[in-house]
C-alpha atoms as a PDB file:
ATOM      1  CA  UNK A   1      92.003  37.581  19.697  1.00  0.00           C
ATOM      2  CA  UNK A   2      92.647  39.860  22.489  1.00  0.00           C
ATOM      3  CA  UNK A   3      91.859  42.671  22.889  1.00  0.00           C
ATOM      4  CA  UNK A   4      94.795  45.649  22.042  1.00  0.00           C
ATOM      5  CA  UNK A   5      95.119  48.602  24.719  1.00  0.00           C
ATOM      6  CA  UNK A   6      98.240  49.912  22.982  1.00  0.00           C
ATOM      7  CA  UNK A   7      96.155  51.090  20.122  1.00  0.00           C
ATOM      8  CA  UNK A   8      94.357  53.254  22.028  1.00  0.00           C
ATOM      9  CA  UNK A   9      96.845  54.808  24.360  1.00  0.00           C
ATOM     10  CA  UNK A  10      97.871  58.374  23.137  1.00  0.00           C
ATOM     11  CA  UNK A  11     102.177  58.999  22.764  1.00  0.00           C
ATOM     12  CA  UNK A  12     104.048  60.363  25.618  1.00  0.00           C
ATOM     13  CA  UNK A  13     100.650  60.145  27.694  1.00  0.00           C
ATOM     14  CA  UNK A  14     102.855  59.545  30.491  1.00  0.00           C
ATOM     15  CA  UNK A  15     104.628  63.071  30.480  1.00  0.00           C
ATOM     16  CA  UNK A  16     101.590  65.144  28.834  1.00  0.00           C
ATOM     17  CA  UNK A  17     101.037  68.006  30.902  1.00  0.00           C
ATOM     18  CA  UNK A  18      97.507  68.441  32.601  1.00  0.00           C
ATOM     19  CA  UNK A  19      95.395  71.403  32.174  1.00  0.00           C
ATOM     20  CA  UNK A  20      95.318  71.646  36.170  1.00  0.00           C
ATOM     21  CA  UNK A  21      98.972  72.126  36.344  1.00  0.00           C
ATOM     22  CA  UNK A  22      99.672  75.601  37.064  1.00  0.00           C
ATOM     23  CA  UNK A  23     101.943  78.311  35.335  1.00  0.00           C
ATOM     24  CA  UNK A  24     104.874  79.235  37.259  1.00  0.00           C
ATOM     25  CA  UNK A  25     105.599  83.348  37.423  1.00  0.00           C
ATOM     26  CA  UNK A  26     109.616  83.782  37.482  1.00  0.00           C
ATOM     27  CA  UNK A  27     108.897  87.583  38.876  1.00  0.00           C
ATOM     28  CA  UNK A  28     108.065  86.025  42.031  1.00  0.00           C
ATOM     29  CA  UNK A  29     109.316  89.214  44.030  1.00  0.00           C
ATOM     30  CA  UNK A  30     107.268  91.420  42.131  1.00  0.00           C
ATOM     31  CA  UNK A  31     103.955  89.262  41.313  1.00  0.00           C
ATOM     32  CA  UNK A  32     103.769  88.553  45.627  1.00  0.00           C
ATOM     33  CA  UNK A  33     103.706  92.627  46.088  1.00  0.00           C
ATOM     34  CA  UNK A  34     101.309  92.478  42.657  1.00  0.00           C
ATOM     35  CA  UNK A  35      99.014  89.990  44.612  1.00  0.00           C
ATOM     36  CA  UNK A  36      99.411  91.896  47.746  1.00  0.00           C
ATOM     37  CA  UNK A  37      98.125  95.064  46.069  1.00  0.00           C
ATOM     38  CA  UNK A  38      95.437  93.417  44.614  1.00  0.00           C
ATOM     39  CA  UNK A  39      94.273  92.071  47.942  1.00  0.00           C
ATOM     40  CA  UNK A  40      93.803  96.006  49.060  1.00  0.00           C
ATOM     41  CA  UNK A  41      92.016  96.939  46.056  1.00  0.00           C
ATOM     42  CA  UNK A  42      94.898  99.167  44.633  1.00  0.00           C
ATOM     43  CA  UNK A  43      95.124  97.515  41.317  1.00  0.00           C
ATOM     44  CA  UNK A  44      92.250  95.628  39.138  1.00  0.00           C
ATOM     45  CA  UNK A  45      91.977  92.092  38.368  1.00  0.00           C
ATOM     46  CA  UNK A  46      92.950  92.690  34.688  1.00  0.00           C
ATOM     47  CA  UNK A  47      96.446  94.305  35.683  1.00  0.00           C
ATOM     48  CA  UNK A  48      97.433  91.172  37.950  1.00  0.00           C
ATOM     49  CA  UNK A  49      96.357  89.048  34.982  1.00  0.00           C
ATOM     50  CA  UNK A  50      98.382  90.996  32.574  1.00  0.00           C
ATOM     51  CA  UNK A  51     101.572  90.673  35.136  1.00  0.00           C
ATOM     52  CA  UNK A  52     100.840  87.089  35.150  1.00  0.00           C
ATOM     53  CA  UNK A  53     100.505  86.609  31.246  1.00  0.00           C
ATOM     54  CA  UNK A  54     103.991  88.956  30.738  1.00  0.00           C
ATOM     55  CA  UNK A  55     106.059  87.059  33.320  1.00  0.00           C
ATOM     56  CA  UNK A  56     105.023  83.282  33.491  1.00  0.00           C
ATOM     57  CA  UNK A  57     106.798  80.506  31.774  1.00  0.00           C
ATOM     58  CA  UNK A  58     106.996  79.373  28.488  1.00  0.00           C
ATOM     59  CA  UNK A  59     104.881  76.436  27.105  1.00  0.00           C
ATOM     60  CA  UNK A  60     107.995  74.619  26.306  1.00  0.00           C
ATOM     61  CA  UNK A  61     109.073  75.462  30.122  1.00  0.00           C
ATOM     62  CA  UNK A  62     106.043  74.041  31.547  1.00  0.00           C
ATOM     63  CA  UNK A  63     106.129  70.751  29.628  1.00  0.00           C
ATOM     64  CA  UNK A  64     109.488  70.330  30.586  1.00  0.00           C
ATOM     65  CA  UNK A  65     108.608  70.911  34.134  1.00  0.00           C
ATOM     66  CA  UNK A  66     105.901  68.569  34.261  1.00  0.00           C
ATOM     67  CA  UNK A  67     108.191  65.815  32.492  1.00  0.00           C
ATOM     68  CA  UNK A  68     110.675  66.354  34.891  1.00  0.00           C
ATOM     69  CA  UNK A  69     108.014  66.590  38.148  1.00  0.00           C
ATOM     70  CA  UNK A  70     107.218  63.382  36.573  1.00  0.00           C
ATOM     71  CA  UNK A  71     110.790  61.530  36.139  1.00  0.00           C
ATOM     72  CA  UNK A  72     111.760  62.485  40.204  1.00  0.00           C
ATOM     73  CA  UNK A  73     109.145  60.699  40.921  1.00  0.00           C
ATOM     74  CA  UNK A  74     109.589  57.770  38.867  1.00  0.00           C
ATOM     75  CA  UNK A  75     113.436  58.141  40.150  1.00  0.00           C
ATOM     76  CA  UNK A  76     112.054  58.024  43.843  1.00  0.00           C
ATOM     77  CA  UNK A  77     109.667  54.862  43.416  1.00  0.00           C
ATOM     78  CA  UNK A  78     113.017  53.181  42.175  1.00  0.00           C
ATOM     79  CA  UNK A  79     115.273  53.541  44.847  1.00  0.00           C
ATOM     80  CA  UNK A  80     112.369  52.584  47.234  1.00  0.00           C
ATOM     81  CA  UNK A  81     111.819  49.550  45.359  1.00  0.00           C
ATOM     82  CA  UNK A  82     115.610  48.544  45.216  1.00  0.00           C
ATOM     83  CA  UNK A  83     116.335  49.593  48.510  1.00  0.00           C
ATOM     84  CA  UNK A  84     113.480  46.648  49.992  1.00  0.00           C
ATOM     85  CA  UNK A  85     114.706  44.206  47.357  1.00  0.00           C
ATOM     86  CA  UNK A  86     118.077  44.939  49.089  1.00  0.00           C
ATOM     87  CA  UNK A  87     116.310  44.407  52.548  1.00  0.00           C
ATOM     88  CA  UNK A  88     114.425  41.401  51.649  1.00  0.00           C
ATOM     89  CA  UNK A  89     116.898  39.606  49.334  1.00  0.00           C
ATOM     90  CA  UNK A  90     120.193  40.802  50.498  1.00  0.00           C
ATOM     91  CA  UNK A  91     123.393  39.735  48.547  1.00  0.00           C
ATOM     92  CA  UNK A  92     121.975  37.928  45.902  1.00  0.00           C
ATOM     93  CA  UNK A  93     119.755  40.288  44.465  1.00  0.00           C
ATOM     94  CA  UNK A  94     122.619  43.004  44.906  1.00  0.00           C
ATOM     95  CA  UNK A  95     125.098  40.337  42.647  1.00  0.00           C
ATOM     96  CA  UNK A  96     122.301  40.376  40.129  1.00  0.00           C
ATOM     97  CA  UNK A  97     121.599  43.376  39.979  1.00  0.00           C
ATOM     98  CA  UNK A  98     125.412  44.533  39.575  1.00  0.00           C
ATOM     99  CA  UNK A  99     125.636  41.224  36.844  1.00  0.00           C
ATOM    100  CA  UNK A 100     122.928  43.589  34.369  1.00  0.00           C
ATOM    101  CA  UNK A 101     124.817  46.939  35.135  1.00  0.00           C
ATOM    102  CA  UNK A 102     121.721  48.573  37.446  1.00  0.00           C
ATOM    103  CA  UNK A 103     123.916  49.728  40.075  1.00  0.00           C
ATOM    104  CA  UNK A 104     123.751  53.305  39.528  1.00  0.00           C
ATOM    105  CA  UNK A 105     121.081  53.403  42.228  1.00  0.00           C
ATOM    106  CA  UNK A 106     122.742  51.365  44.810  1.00  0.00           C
ATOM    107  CA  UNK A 107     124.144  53.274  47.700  1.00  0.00           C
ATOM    108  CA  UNK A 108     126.910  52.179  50.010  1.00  0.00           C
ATOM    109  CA  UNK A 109     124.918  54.238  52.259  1.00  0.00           C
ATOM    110  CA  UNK A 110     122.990  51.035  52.630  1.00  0.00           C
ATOM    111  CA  UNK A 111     124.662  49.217  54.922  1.00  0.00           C
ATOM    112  CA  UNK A 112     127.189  51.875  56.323  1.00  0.00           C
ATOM    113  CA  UNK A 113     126.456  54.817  58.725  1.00  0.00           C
ATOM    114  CA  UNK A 114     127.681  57.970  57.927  1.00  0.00           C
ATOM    115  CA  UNK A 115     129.673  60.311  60.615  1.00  0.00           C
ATOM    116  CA  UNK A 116     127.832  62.774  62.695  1.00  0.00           C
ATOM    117  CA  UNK A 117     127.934  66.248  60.620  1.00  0.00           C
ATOM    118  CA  UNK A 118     127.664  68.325  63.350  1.00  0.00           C
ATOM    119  CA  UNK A 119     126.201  68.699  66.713  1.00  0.00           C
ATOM    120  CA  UNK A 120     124.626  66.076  69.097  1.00  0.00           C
ATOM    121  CA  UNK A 121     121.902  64.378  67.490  1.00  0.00           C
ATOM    122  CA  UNK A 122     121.964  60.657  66.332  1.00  0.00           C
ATOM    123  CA  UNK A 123     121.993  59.834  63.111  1.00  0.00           C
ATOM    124  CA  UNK A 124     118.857  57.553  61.707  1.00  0.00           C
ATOM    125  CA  UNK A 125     118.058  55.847  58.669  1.00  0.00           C
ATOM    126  CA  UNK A 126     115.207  55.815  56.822  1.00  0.00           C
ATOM    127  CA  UNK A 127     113.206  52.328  56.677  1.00  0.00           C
ATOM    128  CA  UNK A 128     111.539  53.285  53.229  1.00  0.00           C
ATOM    129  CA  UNK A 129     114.322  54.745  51.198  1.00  0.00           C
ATOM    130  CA  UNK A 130     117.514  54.150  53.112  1.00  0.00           C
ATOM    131  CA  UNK A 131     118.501  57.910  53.455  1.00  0.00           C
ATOM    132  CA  UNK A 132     120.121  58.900  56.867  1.00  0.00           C
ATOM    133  CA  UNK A 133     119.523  62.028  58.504  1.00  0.00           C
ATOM    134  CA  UNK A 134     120.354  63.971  61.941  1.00  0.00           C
ATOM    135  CA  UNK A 135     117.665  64.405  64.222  1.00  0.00           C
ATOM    136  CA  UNK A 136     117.669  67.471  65.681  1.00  0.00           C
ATOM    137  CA  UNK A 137     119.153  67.866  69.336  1.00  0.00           C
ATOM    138  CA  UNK A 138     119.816  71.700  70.381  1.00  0.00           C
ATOM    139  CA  UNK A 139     122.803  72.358  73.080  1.00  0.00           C
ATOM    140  CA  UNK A 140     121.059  73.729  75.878  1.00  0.00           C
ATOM    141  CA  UNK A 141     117.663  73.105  76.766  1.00  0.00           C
ATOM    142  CA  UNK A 142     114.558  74.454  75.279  1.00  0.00           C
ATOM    143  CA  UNK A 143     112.974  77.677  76.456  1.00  0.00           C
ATOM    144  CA  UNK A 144     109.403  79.299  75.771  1.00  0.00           C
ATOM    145  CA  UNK A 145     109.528  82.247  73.909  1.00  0.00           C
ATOM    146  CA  UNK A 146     108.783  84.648  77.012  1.00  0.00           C
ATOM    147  CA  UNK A 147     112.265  82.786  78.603  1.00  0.00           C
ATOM    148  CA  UNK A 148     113.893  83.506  75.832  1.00  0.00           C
ATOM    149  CA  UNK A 149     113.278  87.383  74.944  1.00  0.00           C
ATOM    150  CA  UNK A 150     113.983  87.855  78.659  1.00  0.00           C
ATOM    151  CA  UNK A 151     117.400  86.035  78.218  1.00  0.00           C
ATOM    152  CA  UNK A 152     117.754  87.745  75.060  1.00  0.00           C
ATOM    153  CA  UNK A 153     117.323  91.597  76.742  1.00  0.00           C
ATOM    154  CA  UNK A 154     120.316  90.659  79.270  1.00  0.00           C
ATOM    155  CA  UNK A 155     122.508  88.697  77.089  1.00  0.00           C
ATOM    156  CA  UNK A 156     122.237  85.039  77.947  1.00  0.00           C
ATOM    157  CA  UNK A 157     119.994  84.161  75.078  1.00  0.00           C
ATOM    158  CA  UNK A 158     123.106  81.666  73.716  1.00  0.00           C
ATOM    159  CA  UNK A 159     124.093  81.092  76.908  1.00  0.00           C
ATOM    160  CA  UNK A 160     125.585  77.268  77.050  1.00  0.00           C
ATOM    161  CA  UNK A 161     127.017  77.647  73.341  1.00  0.00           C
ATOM    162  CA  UNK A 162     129.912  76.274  72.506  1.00  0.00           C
ATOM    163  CA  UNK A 163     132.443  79.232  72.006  1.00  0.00           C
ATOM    164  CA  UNK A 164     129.856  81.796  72.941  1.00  0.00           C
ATOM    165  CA  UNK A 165     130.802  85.328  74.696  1.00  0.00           C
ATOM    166  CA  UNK A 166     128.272  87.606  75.927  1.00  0.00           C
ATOM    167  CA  UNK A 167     130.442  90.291  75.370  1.00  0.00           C
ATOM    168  CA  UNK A 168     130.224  90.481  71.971  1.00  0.00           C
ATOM    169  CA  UNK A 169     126.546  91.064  71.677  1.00  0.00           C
ATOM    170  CA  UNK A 170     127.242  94.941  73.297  1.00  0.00           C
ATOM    171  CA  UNK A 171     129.812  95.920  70.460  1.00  0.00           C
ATOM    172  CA  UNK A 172     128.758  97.997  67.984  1.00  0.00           C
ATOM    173  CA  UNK A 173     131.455  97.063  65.786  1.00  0.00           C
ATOM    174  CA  UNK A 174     134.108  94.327  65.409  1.00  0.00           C
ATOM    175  CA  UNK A 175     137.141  95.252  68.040  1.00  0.00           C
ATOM    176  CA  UNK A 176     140.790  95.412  66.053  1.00  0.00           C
ATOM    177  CA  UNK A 177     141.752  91.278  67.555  1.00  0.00           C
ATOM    178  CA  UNK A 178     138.201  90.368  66.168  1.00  0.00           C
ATOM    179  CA  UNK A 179     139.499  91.911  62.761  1.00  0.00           C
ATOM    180  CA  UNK A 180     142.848  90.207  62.979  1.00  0.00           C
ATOM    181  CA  UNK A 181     141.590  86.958  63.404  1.00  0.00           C
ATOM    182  CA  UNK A 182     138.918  87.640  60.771  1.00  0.00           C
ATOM    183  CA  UNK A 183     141.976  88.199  58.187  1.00  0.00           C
ATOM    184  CA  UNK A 184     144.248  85.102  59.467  1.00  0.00           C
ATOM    185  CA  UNK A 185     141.313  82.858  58.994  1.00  0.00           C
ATOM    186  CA  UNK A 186     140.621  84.216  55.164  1.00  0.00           C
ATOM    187  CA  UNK A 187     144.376  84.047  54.233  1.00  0.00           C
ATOM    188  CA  UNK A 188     144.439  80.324  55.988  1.00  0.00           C
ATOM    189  CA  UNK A 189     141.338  79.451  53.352  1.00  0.00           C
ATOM    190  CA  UNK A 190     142.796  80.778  50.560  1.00  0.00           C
ATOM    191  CA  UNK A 191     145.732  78.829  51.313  1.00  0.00           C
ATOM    192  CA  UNK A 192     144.231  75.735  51.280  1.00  0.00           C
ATOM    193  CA  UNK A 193     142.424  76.745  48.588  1.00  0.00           C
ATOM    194  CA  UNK A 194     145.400  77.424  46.314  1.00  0.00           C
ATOM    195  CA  UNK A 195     147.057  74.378  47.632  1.00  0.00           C
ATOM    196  CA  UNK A 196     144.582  72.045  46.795  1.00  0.00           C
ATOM    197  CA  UNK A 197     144.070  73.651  43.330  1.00  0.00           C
ATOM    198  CA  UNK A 198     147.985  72.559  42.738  1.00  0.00           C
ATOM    199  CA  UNK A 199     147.472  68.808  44.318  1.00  0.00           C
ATOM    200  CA  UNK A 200     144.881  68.517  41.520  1.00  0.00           C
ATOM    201  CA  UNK A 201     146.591  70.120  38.776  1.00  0.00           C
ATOM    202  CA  UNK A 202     149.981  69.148  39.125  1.00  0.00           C
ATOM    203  CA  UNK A 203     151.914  70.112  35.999  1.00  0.00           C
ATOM    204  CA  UNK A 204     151.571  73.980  36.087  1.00  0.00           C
ATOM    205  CA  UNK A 205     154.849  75.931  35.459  1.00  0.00           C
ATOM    206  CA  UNK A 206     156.583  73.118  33.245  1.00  0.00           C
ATOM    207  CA  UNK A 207     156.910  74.389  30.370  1.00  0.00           C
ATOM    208  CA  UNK A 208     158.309  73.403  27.175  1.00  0.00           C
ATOM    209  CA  UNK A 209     161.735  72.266  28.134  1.00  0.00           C
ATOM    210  CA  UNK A 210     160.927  68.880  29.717  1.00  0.00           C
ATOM    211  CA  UNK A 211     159.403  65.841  27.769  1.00  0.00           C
ATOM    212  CA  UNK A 212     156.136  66.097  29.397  1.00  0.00           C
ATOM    213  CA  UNK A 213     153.734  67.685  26.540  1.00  0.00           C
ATOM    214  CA  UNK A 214     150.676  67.104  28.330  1.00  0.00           C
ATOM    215  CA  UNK A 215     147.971  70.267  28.492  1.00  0.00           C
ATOM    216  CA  UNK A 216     148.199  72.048  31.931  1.00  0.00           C
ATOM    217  CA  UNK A 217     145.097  71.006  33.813  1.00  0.00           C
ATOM    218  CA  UNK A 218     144.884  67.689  33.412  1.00  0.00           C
ATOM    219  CA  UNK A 219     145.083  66.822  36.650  1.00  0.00           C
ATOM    220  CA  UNK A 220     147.354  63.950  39.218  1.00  0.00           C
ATOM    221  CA  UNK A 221     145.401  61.441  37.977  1.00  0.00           C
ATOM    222  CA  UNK A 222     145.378  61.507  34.559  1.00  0.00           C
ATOM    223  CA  UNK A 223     148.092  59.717  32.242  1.00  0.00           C
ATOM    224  CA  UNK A 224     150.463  61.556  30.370  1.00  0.00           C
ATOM    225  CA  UNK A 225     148.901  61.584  26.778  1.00  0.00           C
ATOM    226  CA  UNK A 226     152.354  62.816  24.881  1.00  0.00           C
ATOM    227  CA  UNK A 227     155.683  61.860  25.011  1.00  0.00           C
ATOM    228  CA  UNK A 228     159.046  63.238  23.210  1.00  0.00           C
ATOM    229  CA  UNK A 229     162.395  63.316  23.331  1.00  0.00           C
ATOM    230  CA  UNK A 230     165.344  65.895  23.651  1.00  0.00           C
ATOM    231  CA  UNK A 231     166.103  64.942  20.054  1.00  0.00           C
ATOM    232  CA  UNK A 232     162.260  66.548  19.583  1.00  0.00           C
ATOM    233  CA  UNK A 233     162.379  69.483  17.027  1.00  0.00           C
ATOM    234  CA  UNK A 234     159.900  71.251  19.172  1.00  0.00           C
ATOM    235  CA  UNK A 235     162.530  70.733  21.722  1.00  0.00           C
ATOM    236  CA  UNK A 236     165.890  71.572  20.088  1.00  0.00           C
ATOM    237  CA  UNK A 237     164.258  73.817  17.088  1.00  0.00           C
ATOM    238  CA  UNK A 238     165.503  71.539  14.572  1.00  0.00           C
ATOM    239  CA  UNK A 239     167.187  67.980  16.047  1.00  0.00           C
ATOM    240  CA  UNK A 240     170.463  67.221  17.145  1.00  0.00           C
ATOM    241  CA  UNK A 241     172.920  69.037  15.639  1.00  0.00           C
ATOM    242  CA  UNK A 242     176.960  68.656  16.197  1.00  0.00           C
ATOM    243  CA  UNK A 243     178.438  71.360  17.994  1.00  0.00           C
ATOM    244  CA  UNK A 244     182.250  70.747  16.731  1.00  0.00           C
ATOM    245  CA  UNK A 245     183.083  71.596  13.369  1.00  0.00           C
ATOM    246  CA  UNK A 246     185.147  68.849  11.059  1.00  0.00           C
ATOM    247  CA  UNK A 247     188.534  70.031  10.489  1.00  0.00           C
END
């Protein structure tokens, strides 16, 4: 008979929490100038351990922490692992993997590159997980710090910028076109803001007088859900009735 290591493997021993994993303090603010104060002498050891004890989390808190430390890992070591079964297997593990409903983790990402977000840089790929990212490629060229306070004292510290005038670094405040443009460009947002709020919910302002009795909100791509007709008592307040009287 073999022997049984399930027997003597606590539950949950995956996601209990260690006694070396430390308390968080949500005052952070206030426990750094605590710590700083401390570090002077103002304050004793026993009123930055009372701070601690009054601010830090919950046991419940830290638990969940810990489980959750411990499932974005687990998450990680996934998508590495399907990401090189991708790489090494290609289509066919992909098809099975899609046959027993795992592709929540598969990225399209995969095998497309992304567009440039912004500036210069190229765009890479990770070999590991498959994540892209943008190296980093400033506009003009690097300067030491001594180049660049000295560029900075006469205004040229942005000099090669796209957009960039020197002019504006010797206002005090924003001139009246500045201000102008400022408001034209908020109005513009909130434009597209309010007109992409309709796209999406396209059934505002119908009211009750059409045969659509679908909840405002539902948005352009949802179905109807409820259909009537004139002959509706909602509609008419009581059904067809005869307008001309029998003689």
């Amino acid at each position: 008979m073999a022997f049984n290591f399930r027997k003597y493997i606590p539950i949950n021993w995956k996601h209990k929490t260690p006694k070396d994993w430390n308390w968080e303090i949500h005052n952070t603010y206030t426990y750094q100038q605590k710590k700083e104060k401390f570090a002077r002498g103002e304050i004793s050891y026993d009123e930055l351990q009372a701070f601690e004890m009054k601010y830090r989390e919950s046991q419940d808190q830290r638990e969940f922490r810990w489980k959750q430390h411990n499932q974005n890992v687990e998450l990680h070591n996934q998508i590495v692992s399907d990401y090189q079964n991708w790489k090494t297997y290609g289509k066919d593990w992909l098809g099975r993997m899609l046959d027993k409903g795992r592709g929540l983790l598969i990225s399209k990402w995969w095998w497309r590159k992304p567009k440039k977000p912004v500036g210069k840089g190229r765009m890479w790929q990770s070999s590991i997980t498959g994540q892209w990212f943008q190296e980093h490629k400033p506009d003009n060229k690097s300067q030491s710090v001594r180049q660049w306070l000295n560029a900075a004292n006469n205004g040229q510290a942005f000099k090669g910028k796209k957009g960039f005038n020197p002019d504006t670094l010797k206002l005090d405040k924003p001139t009246p076109d500045m201000i102008f443009k400022s408001n034209e460009a908020k109005r513009e947002r909130q434009q597209q803001k309010t007109r992409l709020l309709f796209e999406q919910t396209n059934n505002f302002g119908r009211g009750w007088h059409t045969t659509d009795r679908s909840m405002p909100g539902r948005g352009s791509g949802q179905a109807k859900q409820v259909q009537v007709t004139f002959s509706d008592k909602r509609v008419t307040a009581g059904g067809n009735k005869k307008t001309t009287k029998k003689k």
